[in-house]
PDB file of N, CA and C in Angstrom:
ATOM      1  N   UNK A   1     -14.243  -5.695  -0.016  1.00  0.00           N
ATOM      2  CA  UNK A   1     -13.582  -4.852   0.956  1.00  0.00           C
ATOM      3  C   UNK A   1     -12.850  -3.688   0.287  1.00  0.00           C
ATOM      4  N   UNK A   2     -12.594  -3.586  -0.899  1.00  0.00           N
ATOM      5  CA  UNK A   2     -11.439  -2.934  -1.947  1.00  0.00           C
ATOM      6  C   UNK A   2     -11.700  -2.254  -2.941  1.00  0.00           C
ATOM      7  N   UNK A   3     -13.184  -1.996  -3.372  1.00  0.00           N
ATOM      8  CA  UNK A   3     -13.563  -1.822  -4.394  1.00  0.00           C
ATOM      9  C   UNK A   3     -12.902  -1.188  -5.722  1.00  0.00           C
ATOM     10  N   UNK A   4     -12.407  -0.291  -5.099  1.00  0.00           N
ATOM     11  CA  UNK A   4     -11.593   0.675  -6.043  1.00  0.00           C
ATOM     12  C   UNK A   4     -10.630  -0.272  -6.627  1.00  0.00           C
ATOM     13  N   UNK A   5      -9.871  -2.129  -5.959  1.00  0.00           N
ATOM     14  CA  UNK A   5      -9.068  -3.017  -7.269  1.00  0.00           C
ATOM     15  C   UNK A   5      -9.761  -3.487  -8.308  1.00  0.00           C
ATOM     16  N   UNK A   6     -11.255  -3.796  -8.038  1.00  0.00           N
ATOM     17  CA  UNK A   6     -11.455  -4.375  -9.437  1.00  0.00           C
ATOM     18  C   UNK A   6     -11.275  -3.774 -10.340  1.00  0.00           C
ATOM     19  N   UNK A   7     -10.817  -2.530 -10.821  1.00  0.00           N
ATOM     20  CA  UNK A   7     -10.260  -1.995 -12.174  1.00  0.00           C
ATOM     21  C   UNK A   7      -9.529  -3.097 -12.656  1.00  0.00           C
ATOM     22  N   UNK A   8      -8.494  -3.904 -11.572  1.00  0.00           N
ATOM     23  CA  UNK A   8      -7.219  -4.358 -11.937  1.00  0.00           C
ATOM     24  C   UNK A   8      -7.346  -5.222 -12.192  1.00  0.00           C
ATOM     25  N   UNK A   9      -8.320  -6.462 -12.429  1.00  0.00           N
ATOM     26  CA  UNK A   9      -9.092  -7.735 -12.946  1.00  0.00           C
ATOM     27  C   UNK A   9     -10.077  -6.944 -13.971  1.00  0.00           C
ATOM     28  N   UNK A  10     -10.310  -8.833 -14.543  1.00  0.00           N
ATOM     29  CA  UNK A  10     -10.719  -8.974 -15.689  1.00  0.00           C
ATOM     30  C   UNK A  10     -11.852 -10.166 -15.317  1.00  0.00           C
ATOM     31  N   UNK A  11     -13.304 -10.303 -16.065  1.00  0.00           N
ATOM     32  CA  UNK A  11     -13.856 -11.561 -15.812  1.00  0.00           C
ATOM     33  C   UNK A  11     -13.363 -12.633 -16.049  1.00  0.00           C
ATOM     34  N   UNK A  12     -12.286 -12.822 -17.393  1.00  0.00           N
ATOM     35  CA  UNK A  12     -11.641 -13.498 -17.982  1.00  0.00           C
ATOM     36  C   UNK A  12     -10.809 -14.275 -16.981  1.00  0.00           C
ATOM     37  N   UNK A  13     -10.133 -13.471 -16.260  1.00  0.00           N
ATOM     38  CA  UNK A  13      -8.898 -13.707 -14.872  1.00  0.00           C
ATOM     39  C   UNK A  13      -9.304 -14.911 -14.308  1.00  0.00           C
ATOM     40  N   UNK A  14      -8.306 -15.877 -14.390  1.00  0.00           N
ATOM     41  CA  UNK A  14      -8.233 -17.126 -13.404  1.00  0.00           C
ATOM     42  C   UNK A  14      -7.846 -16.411 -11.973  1.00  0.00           C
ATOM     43  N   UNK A  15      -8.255 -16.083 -10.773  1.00  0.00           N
ATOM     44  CA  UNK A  15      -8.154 -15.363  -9.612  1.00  0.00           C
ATOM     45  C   UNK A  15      -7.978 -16.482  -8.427  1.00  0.00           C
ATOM     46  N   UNK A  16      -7.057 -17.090  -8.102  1.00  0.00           N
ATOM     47  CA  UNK A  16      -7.001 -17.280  -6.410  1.00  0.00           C
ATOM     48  C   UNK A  16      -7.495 -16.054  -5.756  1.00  0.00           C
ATOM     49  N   UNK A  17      -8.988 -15.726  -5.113  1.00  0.00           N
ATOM     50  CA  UNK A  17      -8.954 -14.575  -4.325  1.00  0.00           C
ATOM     51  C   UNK A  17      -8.654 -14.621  -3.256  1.00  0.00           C
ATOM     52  N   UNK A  18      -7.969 -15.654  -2.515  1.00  0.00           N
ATOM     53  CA  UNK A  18      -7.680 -16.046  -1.042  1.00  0.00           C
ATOM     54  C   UNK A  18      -6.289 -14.743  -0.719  1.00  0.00           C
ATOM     55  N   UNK A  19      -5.762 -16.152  -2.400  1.00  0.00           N
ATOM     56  CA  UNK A  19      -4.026 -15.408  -2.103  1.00  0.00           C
ATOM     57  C   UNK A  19      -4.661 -13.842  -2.531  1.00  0.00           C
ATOM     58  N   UNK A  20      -5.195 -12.882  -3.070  1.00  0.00           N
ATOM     59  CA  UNK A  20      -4.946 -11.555  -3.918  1.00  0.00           C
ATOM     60  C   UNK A  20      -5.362 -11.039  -2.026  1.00  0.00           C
ATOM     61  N   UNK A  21      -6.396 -11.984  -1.446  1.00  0.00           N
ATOM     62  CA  UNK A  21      -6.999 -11.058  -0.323  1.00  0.00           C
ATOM     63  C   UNK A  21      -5.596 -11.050   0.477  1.00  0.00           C
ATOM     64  N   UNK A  22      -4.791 -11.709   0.655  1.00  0.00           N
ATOM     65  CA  UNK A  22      -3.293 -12.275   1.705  1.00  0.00           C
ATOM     66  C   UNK A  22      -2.676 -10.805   1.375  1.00  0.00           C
ATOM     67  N   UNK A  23      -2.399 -11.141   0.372  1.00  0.00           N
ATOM     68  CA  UNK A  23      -1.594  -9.914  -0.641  1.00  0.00           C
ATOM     69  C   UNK A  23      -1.873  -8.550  -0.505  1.00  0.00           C
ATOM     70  N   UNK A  24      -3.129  -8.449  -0.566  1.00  0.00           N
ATOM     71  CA  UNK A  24      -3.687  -6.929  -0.522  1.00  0.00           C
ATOM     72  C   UNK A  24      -3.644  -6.621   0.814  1.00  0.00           C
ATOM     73  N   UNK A  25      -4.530  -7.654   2.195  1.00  0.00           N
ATOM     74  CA  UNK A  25      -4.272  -7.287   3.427  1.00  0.00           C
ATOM     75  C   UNK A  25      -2.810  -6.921   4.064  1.00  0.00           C
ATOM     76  N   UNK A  26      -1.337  -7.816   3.618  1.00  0.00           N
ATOM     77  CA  UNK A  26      -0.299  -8.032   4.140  1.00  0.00           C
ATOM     78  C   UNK A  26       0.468  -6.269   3.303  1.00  0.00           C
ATOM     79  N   UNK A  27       0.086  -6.156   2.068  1.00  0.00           N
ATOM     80  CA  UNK A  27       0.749  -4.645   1.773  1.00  0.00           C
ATOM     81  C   UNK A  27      -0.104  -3.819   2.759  1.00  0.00           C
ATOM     82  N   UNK A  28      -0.916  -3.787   2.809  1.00  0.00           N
ATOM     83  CA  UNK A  28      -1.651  -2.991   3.871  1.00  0.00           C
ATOM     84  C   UNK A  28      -1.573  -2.262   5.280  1.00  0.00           C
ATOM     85  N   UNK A  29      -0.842  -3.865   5.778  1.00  0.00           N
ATOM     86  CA  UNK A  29      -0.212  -3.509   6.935  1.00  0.00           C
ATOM     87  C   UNK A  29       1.309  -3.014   6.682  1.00  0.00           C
ATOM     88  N   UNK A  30       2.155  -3.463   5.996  1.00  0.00           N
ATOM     89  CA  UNK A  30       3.259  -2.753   5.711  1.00  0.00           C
ATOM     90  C   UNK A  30       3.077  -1.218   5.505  1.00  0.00           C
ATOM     91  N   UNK A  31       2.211  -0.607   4.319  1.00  0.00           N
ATOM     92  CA  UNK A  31       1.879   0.472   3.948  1.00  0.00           C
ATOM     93  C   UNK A  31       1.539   1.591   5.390  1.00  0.00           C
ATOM     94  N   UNK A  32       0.500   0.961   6.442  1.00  0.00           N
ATOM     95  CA  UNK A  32       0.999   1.209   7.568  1.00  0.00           C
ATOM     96  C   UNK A  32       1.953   0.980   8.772  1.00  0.00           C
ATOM     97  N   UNK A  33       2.546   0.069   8.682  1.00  0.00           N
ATOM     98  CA  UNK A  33       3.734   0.145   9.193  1.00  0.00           C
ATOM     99  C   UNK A  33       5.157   1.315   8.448  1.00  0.00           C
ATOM    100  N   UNK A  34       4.943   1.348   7.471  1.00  0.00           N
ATOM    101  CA  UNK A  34       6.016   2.550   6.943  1.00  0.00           C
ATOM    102  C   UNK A  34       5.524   3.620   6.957  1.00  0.00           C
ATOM    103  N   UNK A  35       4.038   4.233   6.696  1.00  0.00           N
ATOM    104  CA  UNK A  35       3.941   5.601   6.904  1.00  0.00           C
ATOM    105  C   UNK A  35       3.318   5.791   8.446  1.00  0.00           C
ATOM    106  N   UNK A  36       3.588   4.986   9.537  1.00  0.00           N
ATOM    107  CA  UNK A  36       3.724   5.542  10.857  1.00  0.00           C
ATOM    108  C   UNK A  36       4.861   5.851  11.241  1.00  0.00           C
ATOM    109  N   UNK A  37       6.237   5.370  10.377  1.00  0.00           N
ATOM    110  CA  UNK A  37       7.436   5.538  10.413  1.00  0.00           C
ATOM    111  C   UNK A  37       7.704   6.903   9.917  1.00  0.00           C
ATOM    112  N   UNK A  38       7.279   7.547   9.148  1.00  0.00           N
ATOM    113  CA  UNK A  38       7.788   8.823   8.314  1.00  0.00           C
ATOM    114  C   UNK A  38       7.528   9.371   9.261  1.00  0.00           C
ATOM    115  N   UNK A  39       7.061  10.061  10.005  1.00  0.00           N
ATOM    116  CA  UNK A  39       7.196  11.326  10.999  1.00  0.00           C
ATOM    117  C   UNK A  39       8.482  11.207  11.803  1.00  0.00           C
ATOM    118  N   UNK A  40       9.377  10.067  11.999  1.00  0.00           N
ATOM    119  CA  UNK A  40      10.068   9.949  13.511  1.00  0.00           C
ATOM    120  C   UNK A  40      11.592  10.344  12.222  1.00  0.00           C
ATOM    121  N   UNK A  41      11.705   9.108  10.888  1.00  0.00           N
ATOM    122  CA  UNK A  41      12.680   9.090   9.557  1.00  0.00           C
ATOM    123  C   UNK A  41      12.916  10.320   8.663  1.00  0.00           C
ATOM    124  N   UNK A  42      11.658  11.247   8.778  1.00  0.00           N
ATOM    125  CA  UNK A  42      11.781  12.494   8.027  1.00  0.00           C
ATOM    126  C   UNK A  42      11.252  13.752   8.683  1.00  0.00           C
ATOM    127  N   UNK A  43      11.453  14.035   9.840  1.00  0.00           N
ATOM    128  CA  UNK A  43      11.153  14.778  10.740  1.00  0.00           C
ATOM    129  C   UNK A  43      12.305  16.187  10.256  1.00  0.00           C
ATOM    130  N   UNK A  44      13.178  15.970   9.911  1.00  0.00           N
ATOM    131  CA  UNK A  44      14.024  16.946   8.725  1.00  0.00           C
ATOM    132  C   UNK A  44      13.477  17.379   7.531  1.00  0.00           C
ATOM    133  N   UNK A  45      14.138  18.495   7.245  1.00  0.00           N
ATOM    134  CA  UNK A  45      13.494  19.205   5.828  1.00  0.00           C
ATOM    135  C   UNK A  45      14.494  18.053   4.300  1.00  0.00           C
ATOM    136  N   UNK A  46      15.174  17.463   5.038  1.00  0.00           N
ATOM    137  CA  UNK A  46      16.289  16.713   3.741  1.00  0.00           C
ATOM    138  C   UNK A  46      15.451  15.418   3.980  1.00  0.00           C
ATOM    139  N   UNK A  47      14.889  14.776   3.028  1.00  0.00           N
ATOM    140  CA  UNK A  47      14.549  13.380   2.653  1.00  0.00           C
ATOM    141  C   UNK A  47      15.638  12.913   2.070  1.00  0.00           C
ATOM    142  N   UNK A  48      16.340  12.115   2.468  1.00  0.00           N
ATOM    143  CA  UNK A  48      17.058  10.845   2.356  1.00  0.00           C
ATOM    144  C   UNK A  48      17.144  10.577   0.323  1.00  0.00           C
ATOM    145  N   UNK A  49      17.888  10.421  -0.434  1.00  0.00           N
ATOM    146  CA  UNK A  49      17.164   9.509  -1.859  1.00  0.00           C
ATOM    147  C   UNK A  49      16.591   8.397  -1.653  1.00  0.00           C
ATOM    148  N   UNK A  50      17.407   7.826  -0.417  1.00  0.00           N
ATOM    149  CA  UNK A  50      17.268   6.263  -0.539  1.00  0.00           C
ATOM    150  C   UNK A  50      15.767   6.009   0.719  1.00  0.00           C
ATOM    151  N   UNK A  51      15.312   7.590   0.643  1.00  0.00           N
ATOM    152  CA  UNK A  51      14.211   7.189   2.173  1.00  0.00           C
ATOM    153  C   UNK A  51      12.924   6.509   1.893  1.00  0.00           C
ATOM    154  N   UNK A  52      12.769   6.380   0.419  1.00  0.00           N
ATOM    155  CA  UNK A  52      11.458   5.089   0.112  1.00  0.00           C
ATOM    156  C   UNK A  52      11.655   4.011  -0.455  1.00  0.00           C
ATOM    157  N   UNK A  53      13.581   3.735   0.039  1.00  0.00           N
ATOM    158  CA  UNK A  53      13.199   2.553  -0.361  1.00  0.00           C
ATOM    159  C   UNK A  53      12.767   1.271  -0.179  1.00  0.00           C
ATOM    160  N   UNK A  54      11.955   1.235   1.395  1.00  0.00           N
ATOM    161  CA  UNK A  54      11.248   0.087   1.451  1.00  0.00           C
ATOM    162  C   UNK A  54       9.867  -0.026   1.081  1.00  0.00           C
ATOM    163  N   UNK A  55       9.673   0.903   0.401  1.00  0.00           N
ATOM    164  CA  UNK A  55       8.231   0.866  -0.536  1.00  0.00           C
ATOM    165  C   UNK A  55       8.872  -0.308  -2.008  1.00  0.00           C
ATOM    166  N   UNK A  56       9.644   0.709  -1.996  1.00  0.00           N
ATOM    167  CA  UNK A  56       9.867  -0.160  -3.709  1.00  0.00           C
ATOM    168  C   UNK A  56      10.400  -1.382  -3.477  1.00  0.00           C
ATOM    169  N   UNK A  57      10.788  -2.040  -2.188  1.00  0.00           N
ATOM    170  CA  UNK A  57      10.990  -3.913  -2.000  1.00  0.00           C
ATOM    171  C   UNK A  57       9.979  -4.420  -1.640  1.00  0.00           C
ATOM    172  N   UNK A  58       8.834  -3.839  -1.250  1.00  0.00           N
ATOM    173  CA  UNK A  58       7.556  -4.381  -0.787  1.00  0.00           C
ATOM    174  C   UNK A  58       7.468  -5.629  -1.282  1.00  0.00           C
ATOM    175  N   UNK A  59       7.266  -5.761  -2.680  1.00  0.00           N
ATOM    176  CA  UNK A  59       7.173  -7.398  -3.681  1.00  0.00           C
ATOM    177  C   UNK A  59       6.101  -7.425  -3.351  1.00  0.00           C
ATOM    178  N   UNK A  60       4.904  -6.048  -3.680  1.00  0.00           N
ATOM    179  CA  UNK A  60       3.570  -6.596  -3.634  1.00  0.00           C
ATOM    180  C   UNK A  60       3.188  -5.543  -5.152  1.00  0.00           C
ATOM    181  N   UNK A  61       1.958  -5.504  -5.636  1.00  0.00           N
ATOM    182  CA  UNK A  61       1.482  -4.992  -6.737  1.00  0.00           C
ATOM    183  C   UNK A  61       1.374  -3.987  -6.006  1.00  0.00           C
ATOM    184  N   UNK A  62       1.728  -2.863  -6.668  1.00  0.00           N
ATOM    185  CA  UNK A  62       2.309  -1.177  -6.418  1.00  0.00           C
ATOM    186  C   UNK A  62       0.444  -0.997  -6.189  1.00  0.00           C
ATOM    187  N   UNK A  63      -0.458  -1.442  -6.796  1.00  0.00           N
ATOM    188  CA  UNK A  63      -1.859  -1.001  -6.736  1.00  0.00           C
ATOM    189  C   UNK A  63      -2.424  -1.045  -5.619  1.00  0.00           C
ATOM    190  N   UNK A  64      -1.766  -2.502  -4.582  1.00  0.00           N
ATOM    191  CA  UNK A  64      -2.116  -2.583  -3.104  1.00  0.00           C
ATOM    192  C   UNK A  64      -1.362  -1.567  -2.312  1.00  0.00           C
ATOM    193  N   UNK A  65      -0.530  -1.022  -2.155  1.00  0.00           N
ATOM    194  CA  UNK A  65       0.436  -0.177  -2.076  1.00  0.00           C
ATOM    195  C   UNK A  65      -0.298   1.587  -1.644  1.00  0.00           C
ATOM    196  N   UNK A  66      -0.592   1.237  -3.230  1.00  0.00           N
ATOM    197  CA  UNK A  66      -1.459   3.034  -3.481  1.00  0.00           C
ATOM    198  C   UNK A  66      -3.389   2.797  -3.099  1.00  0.00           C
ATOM    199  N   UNK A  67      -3.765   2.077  -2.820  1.00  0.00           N
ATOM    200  CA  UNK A  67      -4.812   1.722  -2.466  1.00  0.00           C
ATOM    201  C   UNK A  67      -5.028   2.231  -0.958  1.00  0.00           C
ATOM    202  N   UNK A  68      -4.017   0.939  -0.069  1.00  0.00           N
ATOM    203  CA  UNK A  68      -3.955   1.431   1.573  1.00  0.00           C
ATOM    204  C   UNK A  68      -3.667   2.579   1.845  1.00  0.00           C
ATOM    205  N   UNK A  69      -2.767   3.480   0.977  1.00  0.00           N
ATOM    206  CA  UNK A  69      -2.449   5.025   0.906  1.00  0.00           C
ATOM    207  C   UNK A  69      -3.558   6.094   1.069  1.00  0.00           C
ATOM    208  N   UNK A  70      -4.837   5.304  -0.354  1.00  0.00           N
ATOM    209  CA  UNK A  70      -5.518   6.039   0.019  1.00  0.00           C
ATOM    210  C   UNK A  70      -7.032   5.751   0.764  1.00  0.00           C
ATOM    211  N   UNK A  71      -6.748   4.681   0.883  1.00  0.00           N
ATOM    212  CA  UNK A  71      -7.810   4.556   2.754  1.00  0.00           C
ATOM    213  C   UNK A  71      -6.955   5.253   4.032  1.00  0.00           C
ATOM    214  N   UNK A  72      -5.678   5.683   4.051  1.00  0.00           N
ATOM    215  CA  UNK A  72      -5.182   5.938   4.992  1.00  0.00           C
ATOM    216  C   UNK A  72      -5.529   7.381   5.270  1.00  0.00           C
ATOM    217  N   UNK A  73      -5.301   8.257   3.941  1.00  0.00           N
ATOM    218  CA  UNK A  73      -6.136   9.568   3.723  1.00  0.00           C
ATOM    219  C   UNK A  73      -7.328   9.783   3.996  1.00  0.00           C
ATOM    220  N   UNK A  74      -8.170   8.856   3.487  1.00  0.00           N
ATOM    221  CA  UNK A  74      -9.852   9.139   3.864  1.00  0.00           C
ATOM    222  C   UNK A  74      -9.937   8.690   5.230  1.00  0.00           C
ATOM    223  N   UNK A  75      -9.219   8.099   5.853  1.00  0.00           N
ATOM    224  CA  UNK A  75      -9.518   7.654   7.395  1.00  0.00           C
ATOM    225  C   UNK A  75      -9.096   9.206   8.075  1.00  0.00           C
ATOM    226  N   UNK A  76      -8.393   9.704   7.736  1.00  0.00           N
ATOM    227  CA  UNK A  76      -7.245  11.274   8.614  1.00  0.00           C
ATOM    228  C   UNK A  76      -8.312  12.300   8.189  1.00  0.00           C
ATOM    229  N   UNK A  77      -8.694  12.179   6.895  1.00  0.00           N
ATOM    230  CA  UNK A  77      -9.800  13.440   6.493  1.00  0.00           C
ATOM    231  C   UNK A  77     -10.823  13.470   6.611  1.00  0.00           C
ATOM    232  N   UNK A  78     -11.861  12.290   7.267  1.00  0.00           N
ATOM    233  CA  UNK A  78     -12.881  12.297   8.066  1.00  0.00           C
ATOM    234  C   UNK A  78     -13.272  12.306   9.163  1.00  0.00           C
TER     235      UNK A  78
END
């Protein structure tokens, strides 16, 4: 479904892929749940310091993160 993570494995890797799929789907939806939020939170020219910081508590691998980011782009630019 992800192609662009296997960079982030190894053959070597002992992998639960159940939990990595939980993980990757559940940042996913967060990732959209917070950037449907930025239009209503930064609708001002002043961004906040503290206005990403529920990206950085996510407690998921920053790679699932920047991944859904950029399926979210190729979904808007096609």
């Amino acid at each position: 479904r992800w192609p662009s993570l296997l960079k982030h494995y190894s053959n070597n890797d002992d992998v639960n892929w159940l939990e990595e799929y939980r993980a990757r789907h559940n940042a996913g939806l967060e990732a959209q749940r917070i950037v449907a939020s930025f239009s209503k939170r930064f609708f001002t020219e002043h961004v906040p310091c503290d206005g990403f910081s529920d990206i950085e508590t996510l407690g998921c691998p920053s790679h699932f993160f920047e991944d859904e980011l950029m399926c979210i782009l190729n979904m808007e630019g096609g």
